[in-house]
C-alpha atoms as a PDB file:
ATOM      1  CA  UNK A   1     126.334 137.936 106.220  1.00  0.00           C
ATOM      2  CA  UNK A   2     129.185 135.610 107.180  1.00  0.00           C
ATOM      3  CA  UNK A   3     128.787 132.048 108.788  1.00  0.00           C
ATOM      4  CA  UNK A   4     131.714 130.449 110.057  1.00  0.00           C
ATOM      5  CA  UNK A   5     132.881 127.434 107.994  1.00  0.00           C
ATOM      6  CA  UNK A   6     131.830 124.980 111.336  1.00  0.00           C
ATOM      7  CA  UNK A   7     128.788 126.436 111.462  1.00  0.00           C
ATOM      8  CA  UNK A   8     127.674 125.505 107.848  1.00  0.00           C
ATOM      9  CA  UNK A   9     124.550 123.706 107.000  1.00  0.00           C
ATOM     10  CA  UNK A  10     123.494 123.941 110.599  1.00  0.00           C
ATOM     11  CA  UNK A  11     120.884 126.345 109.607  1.00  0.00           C
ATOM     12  CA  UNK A  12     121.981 129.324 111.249  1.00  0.00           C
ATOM     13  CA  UNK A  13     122.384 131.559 108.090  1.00  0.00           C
ATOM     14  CA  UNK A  14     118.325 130.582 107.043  1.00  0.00           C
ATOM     15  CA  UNK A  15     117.852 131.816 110.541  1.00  0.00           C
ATOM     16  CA  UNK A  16     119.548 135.123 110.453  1.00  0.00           C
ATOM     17  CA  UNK A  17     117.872 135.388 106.519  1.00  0.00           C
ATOM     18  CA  UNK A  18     114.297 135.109 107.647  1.00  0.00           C
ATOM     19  CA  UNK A  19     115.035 137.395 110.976  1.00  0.00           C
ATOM     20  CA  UNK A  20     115.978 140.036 108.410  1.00  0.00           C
ATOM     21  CA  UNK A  21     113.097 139.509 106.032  1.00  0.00           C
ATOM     22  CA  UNK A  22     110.437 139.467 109.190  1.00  0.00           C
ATOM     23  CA  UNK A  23     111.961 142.605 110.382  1.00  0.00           C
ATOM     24  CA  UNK A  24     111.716 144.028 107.135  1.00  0.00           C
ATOM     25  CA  UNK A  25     107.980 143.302 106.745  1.00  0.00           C
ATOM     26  CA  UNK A  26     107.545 144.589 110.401  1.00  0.00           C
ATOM     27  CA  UNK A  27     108.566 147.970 108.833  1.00  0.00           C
ATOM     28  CA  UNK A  28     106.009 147.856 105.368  1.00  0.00           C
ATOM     29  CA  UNK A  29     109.198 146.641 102.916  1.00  0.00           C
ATOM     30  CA  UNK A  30     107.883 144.447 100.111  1.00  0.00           C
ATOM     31  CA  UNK A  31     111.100 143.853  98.908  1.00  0.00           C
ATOM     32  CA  UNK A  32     114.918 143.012  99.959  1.00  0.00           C
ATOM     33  CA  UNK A  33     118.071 143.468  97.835  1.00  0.00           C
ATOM     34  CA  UNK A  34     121.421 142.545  98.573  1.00  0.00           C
ATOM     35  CA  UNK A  35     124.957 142.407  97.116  1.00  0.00           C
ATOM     36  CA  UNK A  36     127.464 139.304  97.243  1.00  0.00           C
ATOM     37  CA  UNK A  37     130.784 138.998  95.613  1.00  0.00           C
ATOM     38  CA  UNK A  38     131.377 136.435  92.150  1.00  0.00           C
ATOM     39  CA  UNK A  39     133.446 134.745  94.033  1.00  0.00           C
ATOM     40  CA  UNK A  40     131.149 133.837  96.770  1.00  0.00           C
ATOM     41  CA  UNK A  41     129.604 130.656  95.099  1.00  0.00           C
ATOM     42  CA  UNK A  42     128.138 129.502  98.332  1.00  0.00           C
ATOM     43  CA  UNK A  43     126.333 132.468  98.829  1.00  0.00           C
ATOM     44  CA  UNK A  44     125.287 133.114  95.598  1.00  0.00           C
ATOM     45  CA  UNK A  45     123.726 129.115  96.000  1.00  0.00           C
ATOM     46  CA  UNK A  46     121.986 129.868  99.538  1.00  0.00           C
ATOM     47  CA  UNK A  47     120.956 132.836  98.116  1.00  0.00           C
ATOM     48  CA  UNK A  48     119.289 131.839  95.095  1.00  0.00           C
ATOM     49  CA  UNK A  49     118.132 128.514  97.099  1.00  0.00           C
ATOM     50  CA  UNK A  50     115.932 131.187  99.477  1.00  0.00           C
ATOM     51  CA  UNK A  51     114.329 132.624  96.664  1.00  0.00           C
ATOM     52  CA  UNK A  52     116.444 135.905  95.676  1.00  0.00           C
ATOM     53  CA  UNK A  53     117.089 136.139  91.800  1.00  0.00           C
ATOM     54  CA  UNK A  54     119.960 137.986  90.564  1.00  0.00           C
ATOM     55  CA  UNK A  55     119.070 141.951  89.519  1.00  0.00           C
ATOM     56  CA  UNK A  56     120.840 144.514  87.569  1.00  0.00           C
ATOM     57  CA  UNK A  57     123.552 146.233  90.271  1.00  0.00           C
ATOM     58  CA  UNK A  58     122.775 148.922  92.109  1.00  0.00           C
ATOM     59  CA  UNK A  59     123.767 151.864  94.082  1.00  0.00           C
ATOM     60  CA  UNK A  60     127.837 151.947  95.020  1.00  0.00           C
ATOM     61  CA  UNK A  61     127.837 148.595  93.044  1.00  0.00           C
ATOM     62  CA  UNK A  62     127.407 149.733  89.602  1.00  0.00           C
ATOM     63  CA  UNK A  63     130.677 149.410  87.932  1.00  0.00           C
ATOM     64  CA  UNK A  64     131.697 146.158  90.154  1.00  0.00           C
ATOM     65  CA  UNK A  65     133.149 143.646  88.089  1.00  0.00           C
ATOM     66  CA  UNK A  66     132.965 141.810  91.578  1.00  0.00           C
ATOM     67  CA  UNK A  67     129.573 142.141  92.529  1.00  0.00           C
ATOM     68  CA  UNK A  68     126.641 140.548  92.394  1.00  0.00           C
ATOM     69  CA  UNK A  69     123.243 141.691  93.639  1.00  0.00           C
ATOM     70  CA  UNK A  70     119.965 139.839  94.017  1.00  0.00           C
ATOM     71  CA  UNK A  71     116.057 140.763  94.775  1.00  0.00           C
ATOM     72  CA  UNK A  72     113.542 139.139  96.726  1.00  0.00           C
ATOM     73  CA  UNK A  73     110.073 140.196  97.362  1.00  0.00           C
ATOM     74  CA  UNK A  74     108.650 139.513 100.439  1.00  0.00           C
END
């Protein structure tokens, strides 16, 4: 998820967040996991500010020395 840098703090990325996690409930998933990059502070603050906590990585992101990933349940 991207959010232009004027459209910051206006809410819109908590918007598109929880129309991700409501779809995902729609469809029986207890859980959400996603990947950002270390040098994505701001998303790795908004993330862990909505409740994700950083996980082990996973799937193509294994061996990233750029990755992080993070869990939520739902």
């Amino acid at each position: 998820m991207y959010v232009r840098p004027e459209n910051r703090g206006s809410g819109v990325a908590t918007a598109v967040l929880r129309a991700l996690e409501n779809e995902a409930v729609s469809h029986g998933w207890r859980t959400l996991r996603l990947e950002t990059g270390t040098e994505q502070p701001d998303a790795i603050r908004f993330y862990t500010r909505e409740g994700y906590h950083e996980i082990d990585l996973f799937g193509y992101y294994v061996d990233s020395d750029l990755s992080v990933c993070f869990e939520r349940s739902l």
